[in-house]
PDB file of N, CA and C in Angstrom:
ATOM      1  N   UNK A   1     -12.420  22.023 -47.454  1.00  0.00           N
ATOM      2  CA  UNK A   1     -13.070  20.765 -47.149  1.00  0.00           C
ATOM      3  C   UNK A   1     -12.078  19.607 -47.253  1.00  0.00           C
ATOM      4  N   UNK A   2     -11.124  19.594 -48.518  1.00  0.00           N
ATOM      5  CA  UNK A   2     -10.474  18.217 -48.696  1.00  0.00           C
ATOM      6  C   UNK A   2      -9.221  18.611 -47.459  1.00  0.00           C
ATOM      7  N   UNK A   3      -8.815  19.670 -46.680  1.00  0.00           N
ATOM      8  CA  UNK A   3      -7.794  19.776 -46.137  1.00  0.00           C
ATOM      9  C   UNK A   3      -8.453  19.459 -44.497  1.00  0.00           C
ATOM     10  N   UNK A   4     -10.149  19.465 -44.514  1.00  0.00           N
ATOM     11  CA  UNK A   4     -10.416  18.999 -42.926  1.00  0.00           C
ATOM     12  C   UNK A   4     -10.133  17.876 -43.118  1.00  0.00           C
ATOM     13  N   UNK A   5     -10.671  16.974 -44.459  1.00  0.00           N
ATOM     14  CA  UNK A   5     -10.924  15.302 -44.641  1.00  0.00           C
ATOM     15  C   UNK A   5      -9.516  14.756 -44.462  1.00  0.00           C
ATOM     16  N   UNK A   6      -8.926  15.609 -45.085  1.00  0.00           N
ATOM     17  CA  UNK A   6      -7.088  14.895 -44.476  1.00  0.00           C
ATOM     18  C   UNK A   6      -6.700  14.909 -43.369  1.00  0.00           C
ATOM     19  N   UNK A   7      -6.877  16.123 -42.129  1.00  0.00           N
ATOM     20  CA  UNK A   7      -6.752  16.673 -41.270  1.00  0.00           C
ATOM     21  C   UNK A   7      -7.202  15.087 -40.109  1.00  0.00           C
ATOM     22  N   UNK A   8      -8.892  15.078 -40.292  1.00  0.00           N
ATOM     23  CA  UNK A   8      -9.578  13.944 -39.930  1.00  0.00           C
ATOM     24  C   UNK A   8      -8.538  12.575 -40.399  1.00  0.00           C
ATOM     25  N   UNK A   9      -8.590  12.107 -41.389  1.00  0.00           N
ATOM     26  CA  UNK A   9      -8.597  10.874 -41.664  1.00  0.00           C
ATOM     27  C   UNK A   9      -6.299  10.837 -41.223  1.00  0.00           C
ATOM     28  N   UNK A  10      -6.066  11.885 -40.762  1.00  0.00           N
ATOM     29  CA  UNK A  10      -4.306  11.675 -40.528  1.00  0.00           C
ATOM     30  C   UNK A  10      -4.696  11.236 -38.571  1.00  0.00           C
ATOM     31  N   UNK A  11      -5.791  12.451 -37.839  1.00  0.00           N
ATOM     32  CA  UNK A  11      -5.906  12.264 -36.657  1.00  0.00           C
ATOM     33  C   UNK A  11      -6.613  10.325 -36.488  1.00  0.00           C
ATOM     34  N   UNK A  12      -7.192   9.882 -37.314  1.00  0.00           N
ATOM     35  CA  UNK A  12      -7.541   8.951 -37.107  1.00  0.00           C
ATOM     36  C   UNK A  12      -6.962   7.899 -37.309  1.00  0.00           C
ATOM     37  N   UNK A  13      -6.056   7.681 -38.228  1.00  0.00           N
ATOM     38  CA  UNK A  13      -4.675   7.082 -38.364  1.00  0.00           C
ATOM     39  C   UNK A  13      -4.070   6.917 -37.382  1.00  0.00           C
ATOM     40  N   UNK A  14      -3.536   8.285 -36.777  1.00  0.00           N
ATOM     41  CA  UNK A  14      -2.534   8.108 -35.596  1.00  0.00           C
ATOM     42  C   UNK A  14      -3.172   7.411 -34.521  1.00  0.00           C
ATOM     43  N   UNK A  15      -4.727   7.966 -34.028  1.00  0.00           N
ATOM     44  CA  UNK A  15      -4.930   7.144 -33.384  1.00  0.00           C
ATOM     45  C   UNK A  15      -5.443   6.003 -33.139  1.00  0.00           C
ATOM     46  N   UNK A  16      -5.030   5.184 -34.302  1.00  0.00           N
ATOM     47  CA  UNK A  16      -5.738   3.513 -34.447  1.00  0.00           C
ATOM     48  C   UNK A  16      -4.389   3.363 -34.235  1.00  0.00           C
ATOM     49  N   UNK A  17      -3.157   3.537 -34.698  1.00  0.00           N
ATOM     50  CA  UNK A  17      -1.472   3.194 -34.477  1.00  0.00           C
ATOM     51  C   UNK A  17      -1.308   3.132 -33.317  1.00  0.00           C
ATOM     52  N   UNK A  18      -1.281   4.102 -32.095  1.00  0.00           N
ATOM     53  CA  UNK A  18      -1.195   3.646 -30.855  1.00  0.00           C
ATOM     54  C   UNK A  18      -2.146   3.229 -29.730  1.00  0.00           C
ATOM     55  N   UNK A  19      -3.957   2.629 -30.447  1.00  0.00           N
ATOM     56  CA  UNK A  19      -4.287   1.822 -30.123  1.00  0.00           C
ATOM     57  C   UNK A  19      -3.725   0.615 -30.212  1.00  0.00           C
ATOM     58  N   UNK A  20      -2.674  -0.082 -30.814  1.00  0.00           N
ATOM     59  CA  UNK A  20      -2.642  -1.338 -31.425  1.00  0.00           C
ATOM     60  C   UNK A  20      -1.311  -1.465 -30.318  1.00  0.00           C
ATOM     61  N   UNK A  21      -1.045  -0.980 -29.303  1.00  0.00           N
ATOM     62  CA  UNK A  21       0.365  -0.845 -28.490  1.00  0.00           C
ATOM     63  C   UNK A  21       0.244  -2.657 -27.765  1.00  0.00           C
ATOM     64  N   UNK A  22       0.940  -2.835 -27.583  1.00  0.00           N
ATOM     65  CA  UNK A  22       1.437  -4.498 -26.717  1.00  0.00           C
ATOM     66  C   UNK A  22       1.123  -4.085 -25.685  1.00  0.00           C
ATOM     67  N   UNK A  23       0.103  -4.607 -24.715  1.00  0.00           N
ATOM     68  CA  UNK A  23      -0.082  -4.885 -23.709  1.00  0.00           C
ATOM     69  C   UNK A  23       1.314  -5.757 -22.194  1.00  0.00           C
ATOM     70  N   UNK A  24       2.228  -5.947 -21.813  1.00  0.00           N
ATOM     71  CA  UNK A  24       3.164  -6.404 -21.289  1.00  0.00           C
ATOM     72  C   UNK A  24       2.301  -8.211 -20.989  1.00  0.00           C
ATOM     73  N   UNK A  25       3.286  -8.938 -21.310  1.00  0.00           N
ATOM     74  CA  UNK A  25       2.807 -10.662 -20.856  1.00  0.00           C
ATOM     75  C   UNK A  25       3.088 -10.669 -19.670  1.00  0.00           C
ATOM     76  N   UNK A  26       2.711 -11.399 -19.103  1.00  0.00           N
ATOM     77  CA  UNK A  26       2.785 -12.131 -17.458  1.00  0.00           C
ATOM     78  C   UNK A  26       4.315 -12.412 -16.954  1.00  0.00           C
ATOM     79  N   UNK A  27       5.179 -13.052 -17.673  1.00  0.00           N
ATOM     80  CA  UNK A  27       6.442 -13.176 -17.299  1.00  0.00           C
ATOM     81  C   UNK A  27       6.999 -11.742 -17.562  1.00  0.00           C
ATOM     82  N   UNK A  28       6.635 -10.691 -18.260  1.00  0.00           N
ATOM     83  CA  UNK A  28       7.511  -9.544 -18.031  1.00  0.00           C
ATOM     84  C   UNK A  28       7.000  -8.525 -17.016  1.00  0.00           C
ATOM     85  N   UNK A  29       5.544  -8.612 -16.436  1.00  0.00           N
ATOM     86  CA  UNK A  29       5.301  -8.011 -15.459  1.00  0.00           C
ATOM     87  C   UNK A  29       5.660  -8.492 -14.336  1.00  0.00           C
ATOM     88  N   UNK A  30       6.024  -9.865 -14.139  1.00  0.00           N
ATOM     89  CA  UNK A  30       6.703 -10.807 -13.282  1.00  0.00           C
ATOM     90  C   UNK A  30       8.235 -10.106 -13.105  1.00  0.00           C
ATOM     91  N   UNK A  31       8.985 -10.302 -14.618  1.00  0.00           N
ATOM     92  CA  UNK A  31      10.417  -9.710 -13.915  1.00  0.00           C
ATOM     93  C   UNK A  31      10.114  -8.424 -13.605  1.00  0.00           C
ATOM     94  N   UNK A  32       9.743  -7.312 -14.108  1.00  0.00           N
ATOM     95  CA  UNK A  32       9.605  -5.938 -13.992  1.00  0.00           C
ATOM     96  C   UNK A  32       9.009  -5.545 -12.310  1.00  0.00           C
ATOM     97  N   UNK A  33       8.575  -6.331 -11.757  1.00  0.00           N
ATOM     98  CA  UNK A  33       7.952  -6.373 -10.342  1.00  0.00           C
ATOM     99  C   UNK A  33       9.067  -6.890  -9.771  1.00  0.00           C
ATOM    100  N   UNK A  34       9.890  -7.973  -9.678  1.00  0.00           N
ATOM    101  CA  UNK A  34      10.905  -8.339  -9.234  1.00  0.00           C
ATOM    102  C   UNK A  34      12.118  -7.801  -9.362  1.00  0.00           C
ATOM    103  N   UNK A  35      12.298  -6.742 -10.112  1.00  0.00           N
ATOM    104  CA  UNK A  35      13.091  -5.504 -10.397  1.00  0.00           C
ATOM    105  C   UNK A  35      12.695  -4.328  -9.677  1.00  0.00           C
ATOM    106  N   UNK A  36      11.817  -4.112  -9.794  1.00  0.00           N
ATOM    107  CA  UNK A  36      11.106  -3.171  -9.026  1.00  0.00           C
ATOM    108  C   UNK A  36      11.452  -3.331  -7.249  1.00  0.00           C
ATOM    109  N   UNK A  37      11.159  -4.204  -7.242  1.00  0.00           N
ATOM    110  CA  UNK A  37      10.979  -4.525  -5.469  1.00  0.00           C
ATOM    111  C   UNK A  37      12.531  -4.815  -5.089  1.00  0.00           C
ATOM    112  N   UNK A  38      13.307  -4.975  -6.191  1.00  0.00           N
ATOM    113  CA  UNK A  38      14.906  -5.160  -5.410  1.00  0.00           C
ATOM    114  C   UNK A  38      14.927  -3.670  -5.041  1.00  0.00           C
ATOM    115  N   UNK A  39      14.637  -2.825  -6.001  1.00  0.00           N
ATOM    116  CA  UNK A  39      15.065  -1.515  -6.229  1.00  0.00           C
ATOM    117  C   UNK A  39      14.345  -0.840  -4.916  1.00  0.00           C
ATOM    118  N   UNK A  40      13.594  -1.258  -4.629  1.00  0.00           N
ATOM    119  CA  UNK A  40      12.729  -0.572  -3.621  1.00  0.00           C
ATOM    120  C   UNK A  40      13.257  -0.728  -1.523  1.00  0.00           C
ATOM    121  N   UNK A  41      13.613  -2.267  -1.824  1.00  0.00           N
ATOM    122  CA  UNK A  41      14.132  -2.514  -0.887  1.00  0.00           C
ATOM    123  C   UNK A  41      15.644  -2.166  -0.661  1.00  0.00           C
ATOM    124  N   UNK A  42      16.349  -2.082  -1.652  1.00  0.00           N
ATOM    125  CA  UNK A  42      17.636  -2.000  -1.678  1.00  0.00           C
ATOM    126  C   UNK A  42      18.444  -0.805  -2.369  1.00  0.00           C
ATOM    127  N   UNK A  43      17.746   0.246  -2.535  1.00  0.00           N
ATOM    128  CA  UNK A  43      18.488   1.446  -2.855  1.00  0.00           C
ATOM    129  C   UNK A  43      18.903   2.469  -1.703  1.00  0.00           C
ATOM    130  N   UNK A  44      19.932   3.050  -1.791  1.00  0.00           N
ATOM    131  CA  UNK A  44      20.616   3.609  -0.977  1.00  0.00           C
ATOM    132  C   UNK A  44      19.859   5.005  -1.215  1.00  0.00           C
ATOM    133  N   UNK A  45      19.669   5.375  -2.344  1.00  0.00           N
ATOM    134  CA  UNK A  45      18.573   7.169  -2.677  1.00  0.00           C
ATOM    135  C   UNK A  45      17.027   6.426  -2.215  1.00  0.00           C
ATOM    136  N   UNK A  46      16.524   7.471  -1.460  1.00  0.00           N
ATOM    137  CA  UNK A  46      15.261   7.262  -0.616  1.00  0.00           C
ATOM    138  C   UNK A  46      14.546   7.932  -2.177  1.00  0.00           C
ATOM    139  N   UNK A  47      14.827   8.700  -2.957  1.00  0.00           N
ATOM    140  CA  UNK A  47      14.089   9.079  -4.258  1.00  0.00           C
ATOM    141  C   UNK A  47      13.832   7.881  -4.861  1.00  0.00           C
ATOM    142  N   UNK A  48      14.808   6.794  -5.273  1.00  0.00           N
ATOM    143  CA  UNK A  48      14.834   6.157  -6.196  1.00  0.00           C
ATOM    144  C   UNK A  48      13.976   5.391  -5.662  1.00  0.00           C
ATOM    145  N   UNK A  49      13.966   4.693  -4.406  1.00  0.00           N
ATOM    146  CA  UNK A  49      13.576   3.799  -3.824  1.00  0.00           C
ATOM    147  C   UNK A  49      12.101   4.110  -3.437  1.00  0.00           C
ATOM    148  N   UNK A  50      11.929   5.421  -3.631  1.00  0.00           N
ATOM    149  CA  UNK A  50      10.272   5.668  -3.440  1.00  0.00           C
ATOM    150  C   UNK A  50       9.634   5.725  -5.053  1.00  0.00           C
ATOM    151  N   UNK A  51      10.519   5.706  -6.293  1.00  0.00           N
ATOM    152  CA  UNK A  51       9.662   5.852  -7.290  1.00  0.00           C
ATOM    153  C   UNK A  51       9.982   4.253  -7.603  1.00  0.00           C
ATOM    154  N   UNK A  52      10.853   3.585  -6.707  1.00  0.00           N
ATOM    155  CA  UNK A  52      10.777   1.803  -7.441  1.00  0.00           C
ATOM    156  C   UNK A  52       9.871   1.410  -6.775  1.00  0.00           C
ATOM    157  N   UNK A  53       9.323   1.952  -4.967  1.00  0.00           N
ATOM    158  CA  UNK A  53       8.346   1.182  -4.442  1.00  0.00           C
ATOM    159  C   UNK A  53       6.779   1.578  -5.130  1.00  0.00           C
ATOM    160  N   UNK A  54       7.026   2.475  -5.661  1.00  0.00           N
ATOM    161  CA  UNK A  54       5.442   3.087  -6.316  1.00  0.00           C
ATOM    162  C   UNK A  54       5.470   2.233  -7.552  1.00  0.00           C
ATOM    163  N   UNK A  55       6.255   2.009  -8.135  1.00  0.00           N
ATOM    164  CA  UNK A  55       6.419   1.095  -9.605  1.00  0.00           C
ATOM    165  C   UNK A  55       5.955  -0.040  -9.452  1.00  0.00           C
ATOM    166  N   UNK A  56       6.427  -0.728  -8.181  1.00  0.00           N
ATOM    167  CA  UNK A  56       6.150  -2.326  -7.689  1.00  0.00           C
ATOM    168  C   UNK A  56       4.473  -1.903  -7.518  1.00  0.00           C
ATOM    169  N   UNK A  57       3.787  -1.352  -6.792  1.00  0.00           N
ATOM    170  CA  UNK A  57       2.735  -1.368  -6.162  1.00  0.00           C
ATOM    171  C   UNK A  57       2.192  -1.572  -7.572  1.00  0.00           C
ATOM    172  N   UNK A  58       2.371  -0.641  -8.411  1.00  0.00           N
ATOM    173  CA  UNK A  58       1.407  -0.220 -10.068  1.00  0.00           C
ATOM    174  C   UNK A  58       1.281  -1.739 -10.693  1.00  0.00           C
ATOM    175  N   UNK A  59       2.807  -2.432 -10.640  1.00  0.00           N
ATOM    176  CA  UNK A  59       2.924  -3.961 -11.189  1.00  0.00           C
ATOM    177  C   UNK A  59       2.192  -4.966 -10.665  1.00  0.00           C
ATOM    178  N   UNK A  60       2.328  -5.069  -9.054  1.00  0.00           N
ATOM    179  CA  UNK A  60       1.516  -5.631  -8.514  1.00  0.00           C
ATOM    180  C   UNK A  60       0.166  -5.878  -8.623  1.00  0.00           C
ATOM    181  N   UNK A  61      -0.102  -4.587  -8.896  1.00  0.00           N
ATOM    182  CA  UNK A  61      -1.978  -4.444  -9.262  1.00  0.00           C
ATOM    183  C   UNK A  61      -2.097  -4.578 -10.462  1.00  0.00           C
ATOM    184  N   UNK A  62      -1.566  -4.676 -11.502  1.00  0.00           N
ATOM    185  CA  UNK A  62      -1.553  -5.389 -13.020  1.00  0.00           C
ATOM    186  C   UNK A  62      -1.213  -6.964 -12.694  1.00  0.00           C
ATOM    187  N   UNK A  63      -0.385  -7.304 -11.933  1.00  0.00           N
ATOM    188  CA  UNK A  63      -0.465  -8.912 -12.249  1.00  0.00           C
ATOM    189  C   UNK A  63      -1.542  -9.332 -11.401  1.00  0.00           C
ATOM    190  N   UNK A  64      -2.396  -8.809 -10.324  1.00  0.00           N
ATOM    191  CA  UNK A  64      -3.580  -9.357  -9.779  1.00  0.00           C
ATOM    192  C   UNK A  64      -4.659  -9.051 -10.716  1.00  0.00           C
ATOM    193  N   UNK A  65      -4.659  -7.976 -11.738  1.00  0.00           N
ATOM    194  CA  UNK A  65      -5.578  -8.046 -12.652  1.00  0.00           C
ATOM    195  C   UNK A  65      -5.417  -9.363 -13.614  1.00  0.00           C
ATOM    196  N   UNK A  66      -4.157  -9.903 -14.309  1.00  0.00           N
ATOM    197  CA  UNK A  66      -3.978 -10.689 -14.655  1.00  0.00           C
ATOM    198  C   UNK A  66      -4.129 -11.723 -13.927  1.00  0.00           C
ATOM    199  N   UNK A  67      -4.963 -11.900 -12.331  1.00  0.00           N
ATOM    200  CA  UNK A  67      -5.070 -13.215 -12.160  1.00  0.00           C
ATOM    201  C   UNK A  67      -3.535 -14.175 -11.626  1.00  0.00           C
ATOM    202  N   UNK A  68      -3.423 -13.043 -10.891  1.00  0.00           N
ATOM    203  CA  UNK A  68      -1.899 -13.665  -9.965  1.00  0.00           C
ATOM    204  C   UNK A  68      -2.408 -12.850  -8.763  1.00  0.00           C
ATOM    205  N   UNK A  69      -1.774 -14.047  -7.719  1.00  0.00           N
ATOM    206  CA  UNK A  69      -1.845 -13.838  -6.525  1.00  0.00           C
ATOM    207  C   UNK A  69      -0.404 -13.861  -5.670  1.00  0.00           C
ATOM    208  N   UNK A  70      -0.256 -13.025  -4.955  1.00  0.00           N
ATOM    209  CA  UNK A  70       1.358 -13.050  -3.596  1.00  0.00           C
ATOM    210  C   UNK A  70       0.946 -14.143  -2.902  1.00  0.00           C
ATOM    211  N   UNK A  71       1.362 -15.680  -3.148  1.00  0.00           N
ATOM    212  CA  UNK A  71       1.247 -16.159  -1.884  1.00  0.00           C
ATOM    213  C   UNK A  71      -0.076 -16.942  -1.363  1.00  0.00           C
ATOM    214  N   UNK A  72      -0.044 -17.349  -0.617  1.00  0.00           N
ATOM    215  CA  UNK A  72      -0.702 -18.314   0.177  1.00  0.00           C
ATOM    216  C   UNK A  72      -1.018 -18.470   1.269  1.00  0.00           C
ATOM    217  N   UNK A  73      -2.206 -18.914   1.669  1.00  0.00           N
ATOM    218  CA  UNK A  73      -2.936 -18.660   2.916  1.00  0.00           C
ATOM    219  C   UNK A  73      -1.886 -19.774   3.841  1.00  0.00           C
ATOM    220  N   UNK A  74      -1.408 -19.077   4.939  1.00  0.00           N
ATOM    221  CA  UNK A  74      -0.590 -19.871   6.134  1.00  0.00           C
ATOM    222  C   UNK A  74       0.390 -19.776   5.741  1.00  0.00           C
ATOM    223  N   UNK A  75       1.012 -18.916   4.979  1.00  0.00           N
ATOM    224  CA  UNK A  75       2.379 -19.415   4.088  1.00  0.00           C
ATOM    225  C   UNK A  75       3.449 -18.295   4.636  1.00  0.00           C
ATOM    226  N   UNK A  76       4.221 -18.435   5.457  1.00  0.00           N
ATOM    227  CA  UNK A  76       5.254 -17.671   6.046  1.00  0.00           C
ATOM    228  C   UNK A  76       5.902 -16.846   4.479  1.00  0.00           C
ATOM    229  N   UNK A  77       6.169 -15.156   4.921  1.00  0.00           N
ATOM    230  CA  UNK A  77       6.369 -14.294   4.045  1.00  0.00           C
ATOM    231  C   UNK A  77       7.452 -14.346   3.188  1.00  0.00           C
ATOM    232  N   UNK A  78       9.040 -15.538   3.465  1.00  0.00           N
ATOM    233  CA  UNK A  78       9.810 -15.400   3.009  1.00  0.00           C
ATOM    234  C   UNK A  78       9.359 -16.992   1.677  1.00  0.00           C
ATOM    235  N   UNK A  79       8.664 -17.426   1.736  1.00  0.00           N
ATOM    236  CA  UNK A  79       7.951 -18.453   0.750  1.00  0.00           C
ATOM    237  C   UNK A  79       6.948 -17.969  -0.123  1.00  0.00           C
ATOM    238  N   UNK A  80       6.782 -16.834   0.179  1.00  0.00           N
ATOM    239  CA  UNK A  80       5.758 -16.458  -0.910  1.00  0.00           C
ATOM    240  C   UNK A  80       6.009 -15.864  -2.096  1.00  0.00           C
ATOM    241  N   UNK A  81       5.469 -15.913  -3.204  1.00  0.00           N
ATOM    242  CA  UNK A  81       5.873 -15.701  -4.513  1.00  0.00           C
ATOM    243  C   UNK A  81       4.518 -15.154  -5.535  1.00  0.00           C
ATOM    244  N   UNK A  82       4.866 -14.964  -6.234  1.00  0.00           N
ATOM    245  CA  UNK A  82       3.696 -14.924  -7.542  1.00  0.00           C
ATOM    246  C   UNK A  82       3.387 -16.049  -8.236  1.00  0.00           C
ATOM    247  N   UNK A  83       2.263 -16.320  -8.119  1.00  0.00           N
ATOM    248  CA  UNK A  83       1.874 -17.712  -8.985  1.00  0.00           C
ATOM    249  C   UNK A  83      -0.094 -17.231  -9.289  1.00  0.00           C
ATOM    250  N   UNK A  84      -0.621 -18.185 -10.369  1.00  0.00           N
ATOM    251  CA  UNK A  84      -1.692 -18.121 -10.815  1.00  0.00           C
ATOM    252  C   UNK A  84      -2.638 -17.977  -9.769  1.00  0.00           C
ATOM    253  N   UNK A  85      -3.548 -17.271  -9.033  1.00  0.00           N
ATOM    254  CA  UNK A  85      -4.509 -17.656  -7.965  1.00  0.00           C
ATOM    255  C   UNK A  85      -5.192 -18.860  -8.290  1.00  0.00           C
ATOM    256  N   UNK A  86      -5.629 -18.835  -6.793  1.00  0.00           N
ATOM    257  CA  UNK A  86      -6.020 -21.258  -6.577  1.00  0.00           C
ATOM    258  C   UNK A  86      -6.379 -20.682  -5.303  1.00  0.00           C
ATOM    259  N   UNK A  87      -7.541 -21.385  -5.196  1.00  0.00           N
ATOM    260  CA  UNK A  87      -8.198 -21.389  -4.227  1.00  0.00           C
ATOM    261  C   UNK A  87      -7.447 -20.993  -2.515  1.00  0.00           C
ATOM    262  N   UNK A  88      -6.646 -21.551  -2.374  1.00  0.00           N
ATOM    263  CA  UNK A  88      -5.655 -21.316  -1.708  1.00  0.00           C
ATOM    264  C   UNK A  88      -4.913 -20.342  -1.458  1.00  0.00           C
ATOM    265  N   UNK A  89      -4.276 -18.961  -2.717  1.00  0.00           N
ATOM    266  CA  UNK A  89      -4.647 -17.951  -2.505  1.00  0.00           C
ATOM    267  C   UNK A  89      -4.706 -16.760  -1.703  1.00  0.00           C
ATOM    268  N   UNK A  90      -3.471 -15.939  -1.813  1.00  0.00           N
ATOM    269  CA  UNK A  90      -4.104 -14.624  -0.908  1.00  0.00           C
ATOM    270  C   UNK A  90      -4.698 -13.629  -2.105  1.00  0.00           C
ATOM    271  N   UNK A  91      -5.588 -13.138  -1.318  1.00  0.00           N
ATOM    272  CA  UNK A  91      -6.387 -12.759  -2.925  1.00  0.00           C
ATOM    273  C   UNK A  91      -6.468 -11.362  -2.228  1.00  0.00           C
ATOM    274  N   UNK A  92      -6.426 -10.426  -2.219  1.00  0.00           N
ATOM    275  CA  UNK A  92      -7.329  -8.820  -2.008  1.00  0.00           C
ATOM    276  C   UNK A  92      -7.619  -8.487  -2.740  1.00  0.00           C
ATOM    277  N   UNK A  93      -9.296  -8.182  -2.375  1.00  0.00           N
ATOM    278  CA  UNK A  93     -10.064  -7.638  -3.193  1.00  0.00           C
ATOM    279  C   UNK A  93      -9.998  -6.029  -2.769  1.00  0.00           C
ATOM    280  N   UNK A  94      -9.713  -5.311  -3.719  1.00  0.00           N
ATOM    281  CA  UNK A  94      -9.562  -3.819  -3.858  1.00  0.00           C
ATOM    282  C   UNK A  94     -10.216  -3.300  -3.299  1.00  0.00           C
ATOM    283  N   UNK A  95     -11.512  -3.140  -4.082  1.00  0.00           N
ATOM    284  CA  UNK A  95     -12.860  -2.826  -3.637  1.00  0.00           C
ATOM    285  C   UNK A  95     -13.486  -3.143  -2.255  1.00  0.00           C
ATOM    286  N   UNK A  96     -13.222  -3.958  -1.449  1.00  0.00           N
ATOM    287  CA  UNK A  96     -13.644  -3.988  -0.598  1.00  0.00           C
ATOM    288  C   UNK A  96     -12.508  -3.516   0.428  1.00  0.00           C
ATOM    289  N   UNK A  97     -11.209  -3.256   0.403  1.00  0.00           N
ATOM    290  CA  UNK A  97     -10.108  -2.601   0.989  1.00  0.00           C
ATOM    291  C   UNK A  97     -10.378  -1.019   1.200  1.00  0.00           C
ATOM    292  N   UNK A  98     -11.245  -0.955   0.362  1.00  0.00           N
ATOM    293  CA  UNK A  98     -11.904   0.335  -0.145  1.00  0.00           C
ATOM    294  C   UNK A  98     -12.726   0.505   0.954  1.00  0.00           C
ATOM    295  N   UNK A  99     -13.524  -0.094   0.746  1.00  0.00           N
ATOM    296  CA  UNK A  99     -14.943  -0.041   1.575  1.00  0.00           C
ATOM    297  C   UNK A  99     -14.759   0.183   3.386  1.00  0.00           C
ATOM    298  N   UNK A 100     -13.399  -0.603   3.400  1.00  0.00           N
ATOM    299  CA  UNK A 100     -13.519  -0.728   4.926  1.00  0.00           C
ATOM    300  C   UNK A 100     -13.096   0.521   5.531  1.00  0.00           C
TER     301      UNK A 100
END
């Protein structure tokens, strides 16, 4: 009995410890996407450059969860950037990308 209660109370330990992990802030999913996308556009290995363009996509969809948007409605592609969404805004909604 006292060797399940240890057994239990060690599994429950561990996993409250890597519940408590750092979530990434906004400026490091910012550079890490902008790392990503050099790597994607600009690697000479079609490997590397397909696991940096899959990396960007994953980042991308974490900083639109965080409430960032690519860019701006009318806004020619070499001006566009990451910034807070505003009405203004290119926004895709997932779910309905889905749908169609």
């Amino acid at each position: 009995m006292r060797t399940t209660l240890a057994a239990l109370a060690l599994v429950v330990t561990a996993g409250g410890a890597s519940g408590k992990q750092q979530m990434p802030t906004v400026p490091e999913l910012l550079t890490a996407e902008l790392k990503a996308s050099k790597a994607c556009e600009g690697s000479g290995d079609a490997d590397v450059a397909q696991e940096q363009c899959r990396l960007r996509y994953r980042l991308s969809g974490r900083l639109a969860q965080a409430g960032y948007c690519w860019g701006r409605k009318d806004q020619v592609d070499e001006k566009k950037q990451w910034h807070a969404c505003q009405p203004d805004s290119i926004y895709e909604d997932d779910i309905e990308a889905v749908q169609r």
